[in-house]
Protein backbone atom coordinates (compact mmCIF):
# COMPACT_ATOMS: atom_id res chain seq x y z
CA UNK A 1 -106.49 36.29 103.03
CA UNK A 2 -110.32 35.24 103.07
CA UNK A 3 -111.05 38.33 105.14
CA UNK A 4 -109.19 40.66 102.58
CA UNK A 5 -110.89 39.13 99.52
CA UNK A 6 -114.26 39.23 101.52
CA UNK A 7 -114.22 43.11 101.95
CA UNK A 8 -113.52 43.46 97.71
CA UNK A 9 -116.16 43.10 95.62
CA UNK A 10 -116.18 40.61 92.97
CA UNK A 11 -116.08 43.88 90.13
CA UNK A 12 -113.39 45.68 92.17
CA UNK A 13 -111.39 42.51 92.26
CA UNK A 14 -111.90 41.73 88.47
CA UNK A 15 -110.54 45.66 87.46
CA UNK A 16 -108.15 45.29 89.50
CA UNK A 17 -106.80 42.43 87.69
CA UNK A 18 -107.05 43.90 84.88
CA UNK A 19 -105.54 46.63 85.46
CA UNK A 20 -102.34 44.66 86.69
CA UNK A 21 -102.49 42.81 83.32
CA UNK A 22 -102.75 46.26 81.68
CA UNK A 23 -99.36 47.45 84.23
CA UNK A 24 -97.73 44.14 83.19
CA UNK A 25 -97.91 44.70 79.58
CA UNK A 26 -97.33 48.40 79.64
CA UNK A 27 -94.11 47.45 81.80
CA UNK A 28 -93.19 45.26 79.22
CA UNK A 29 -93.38 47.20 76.43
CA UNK A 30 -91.46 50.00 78.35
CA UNK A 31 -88.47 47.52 78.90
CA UNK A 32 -88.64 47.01 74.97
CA UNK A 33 -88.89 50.76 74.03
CA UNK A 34 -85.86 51.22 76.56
CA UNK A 35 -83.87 48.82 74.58
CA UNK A 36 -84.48 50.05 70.98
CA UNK A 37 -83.82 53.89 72.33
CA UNK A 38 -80.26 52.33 73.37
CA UNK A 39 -79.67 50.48 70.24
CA UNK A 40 -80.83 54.08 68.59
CA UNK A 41 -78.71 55.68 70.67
CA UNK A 42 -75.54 53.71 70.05
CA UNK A 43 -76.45 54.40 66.05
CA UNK A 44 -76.30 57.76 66.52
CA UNK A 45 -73.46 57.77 68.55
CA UNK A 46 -71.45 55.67 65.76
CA UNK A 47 -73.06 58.16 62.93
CA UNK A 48 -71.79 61.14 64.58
CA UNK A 49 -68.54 59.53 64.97
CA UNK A 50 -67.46 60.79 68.22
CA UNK A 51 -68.57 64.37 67.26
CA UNK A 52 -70.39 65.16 70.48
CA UNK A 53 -72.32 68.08 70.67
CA UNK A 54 -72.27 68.75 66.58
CA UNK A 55 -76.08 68.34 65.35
CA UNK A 56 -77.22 66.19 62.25
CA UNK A 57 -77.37 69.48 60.20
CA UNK A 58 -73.36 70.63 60.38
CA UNK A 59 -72.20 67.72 60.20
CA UNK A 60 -74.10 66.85 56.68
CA UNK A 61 -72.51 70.73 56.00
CA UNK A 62 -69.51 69.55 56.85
CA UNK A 63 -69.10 66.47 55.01
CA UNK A 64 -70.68 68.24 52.02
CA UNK A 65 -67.98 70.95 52.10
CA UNK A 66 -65.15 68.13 52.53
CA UNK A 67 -67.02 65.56 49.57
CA UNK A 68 -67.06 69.02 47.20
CA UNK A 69 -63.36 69.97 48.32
CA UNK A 70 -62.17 66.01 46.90
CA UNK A 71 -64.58 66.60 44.07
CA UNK A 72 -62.53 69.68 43.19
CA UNK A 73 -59.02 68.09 44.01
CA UNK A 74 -60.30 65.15 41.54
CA UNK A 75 -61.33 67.62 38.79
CA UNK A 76 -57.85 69.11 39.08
CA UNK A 77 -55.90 65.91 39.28
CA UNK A 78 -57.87 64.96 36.23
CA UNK A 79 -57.14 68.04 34.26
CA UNK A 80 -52.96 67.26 35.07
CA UNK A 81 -53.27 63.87 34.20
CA UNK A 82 -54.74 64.73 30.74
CA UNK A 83 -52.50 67.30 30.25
CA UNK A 84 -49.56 65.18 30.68
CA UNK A 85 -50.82 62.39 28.38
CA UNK A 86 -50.65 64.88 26.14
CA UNK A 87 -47.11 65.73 26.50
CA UNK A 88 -45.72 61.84 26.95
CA UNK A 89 -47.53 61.48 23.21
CA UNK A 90 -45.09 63.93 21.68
CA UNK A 91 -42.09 62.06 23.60
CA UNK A 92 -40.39 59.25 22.39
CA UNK A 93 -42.43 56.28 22.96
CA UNK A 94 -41.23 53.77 20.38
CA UNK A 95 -37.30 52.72 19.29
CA UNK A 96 -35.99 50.35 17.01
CA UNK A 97 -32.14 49.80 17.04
CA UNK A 98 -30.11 47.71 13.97
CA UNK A 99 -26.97 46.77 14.43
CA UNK A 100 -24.98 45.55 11.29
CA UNK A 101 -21.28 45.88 9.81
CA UNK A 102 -21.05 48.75 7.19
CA UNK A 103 -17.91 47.30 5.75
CA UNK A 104 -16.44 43.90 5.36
CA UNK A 105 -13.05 44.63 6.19
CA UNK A 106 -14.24 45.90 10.20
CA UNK A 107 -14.74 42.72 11.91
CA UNK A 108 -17.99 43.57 13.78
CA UNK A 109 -21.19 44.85 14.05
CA UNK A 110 -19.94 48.42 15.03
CA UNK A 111 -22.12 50.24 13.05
CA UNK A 112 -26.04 51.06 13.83
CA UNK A 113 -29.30 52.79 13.06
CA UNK A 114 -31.88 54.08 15.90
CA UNK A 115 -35.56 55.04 15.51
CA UNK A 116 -36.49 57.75 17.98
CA UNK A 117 -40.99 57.64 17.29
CA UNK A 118 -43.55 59.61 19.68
CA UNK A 119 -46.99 58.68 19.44
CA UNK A 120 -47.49 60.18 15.90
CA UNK A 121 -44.88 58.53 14.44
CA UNK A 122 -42.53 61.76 14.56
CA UNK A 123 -39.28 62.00 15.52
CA UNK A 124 -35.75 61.13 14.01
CA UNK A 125 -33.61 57.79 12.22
CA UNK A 126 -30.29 58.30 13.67
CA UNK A 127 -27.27 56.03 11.93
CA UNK A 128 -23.73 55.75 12.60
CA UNK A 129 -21.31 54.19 10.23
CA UNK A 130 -18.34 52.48 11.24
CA UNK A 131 -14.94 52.46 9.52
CA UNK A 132 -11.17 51.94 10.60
CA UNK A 133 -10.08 55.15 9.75
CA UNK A 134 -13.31 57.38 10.70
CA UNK A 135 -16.88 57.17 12.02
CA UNK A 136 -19.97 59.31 10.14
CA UNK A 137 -23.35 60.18 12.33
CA UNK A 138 -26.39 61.11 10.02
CA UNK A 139 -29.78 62.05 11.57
CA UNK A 140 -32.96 61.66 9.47
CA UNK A 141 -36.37 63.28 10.65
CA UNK A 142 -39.18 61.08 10.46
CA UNK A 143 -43.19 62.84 10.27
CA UNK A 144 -46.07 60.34 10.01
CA UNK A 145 -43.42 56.93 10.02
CA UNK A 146 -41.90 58.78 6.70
CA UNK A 147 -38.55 60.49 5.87
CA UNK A 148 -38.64 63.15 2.86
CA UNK A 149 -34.64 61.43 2.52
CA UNK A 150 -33.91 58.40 1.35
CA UNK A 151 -33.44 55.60 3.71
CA UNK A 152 -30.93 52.68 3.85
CA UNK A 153 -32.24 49.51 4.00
CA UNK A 154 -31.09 49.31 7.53
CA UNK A 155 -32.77 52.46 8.55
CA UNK A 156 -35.88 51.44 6.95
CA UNK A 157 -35.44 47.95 9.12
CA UNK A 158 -35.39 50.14 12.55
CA UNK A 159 -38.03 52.90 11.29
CA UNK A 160 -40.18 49.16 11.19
CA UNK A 161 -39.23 48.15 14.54
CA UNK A 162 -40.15 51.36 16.15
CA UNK A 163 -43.39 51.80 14.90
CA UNK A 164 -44.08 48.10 15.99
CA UNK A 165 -43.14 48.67 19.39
């Protein structure tokens, strides 16, 4: 070893450490870049999901064209939502039922009144009287919770229960 070491000069020897120090470190930071470019890699990998040989630029197009496409679908499944609240307001939403016994001499509560509302308080008091001998139906249209007829007291009752409910 002596006999190698005596044939280097004391400079020679001193860049030649230092340029294995400079190897060393350059070595080390080459192992480090290797590992972030394989943690980049297995980003990308994961952001293209699987999509190969598609660049950054169609697949952004693409999932612009697909995130306007659900936009649209939204838009319309808004508009038919709103358009069928508007229809279940005009249906009948609320009901109020009586039952009572028109006449002493019938042993139960066979006769009734119904209130048919929608959402604007429209819609019909329908009452049914009860007898032995015969059985009477009378409808009586309702706008804003009022009748231009006269109501029974029992109608009146189940007007009040539907627009409670």
């Amino acid at each position: 070893m002596e006999s190698l070491f005596s044939y280097i000069s004391a400079e020679a020897l001193i860049i030649l450490l230092v340029n294995l120090f400079f190897i060393f470190i350059l070595l080390i930071i080459s192992i480090s870049n290797r590992i972030k470019i394989n943690r980049l890699n297995d980003k990308y990998k994961r952001f293209m999901n699987g999509s190969g040989d598609v660049n950054i630029e169609e697949l952004l197009e693409r999932c612009l064209f697909e995130v306007n496409q659900v936009t649209a679908k939204n838009k319309s499944i808004e508009n038919h939502i709103n358009s069928i609240e508007r229809n279940l307001f005009q249906c009948v939403q609320k009901v109020g039922v009586i039952r009572y016994n028109a006449f002493e001499d019938v042993g139960s509560d066979l006769s009734f009144s119904v209130a048919l509302l929608n959402g604007n308080n429209d819609g019909i008091v329908l009452s049914s009287i009860y007898s032995r001998d015969s059985s009477v139906m009378y409808a009586k249209p309702i706008i804003s919770g009022k009748s231009k007829y006269t109501l029974s007291a029992e109608e009146m009752h189940a007007l009040e229960l539907a627009k409670k409910n």
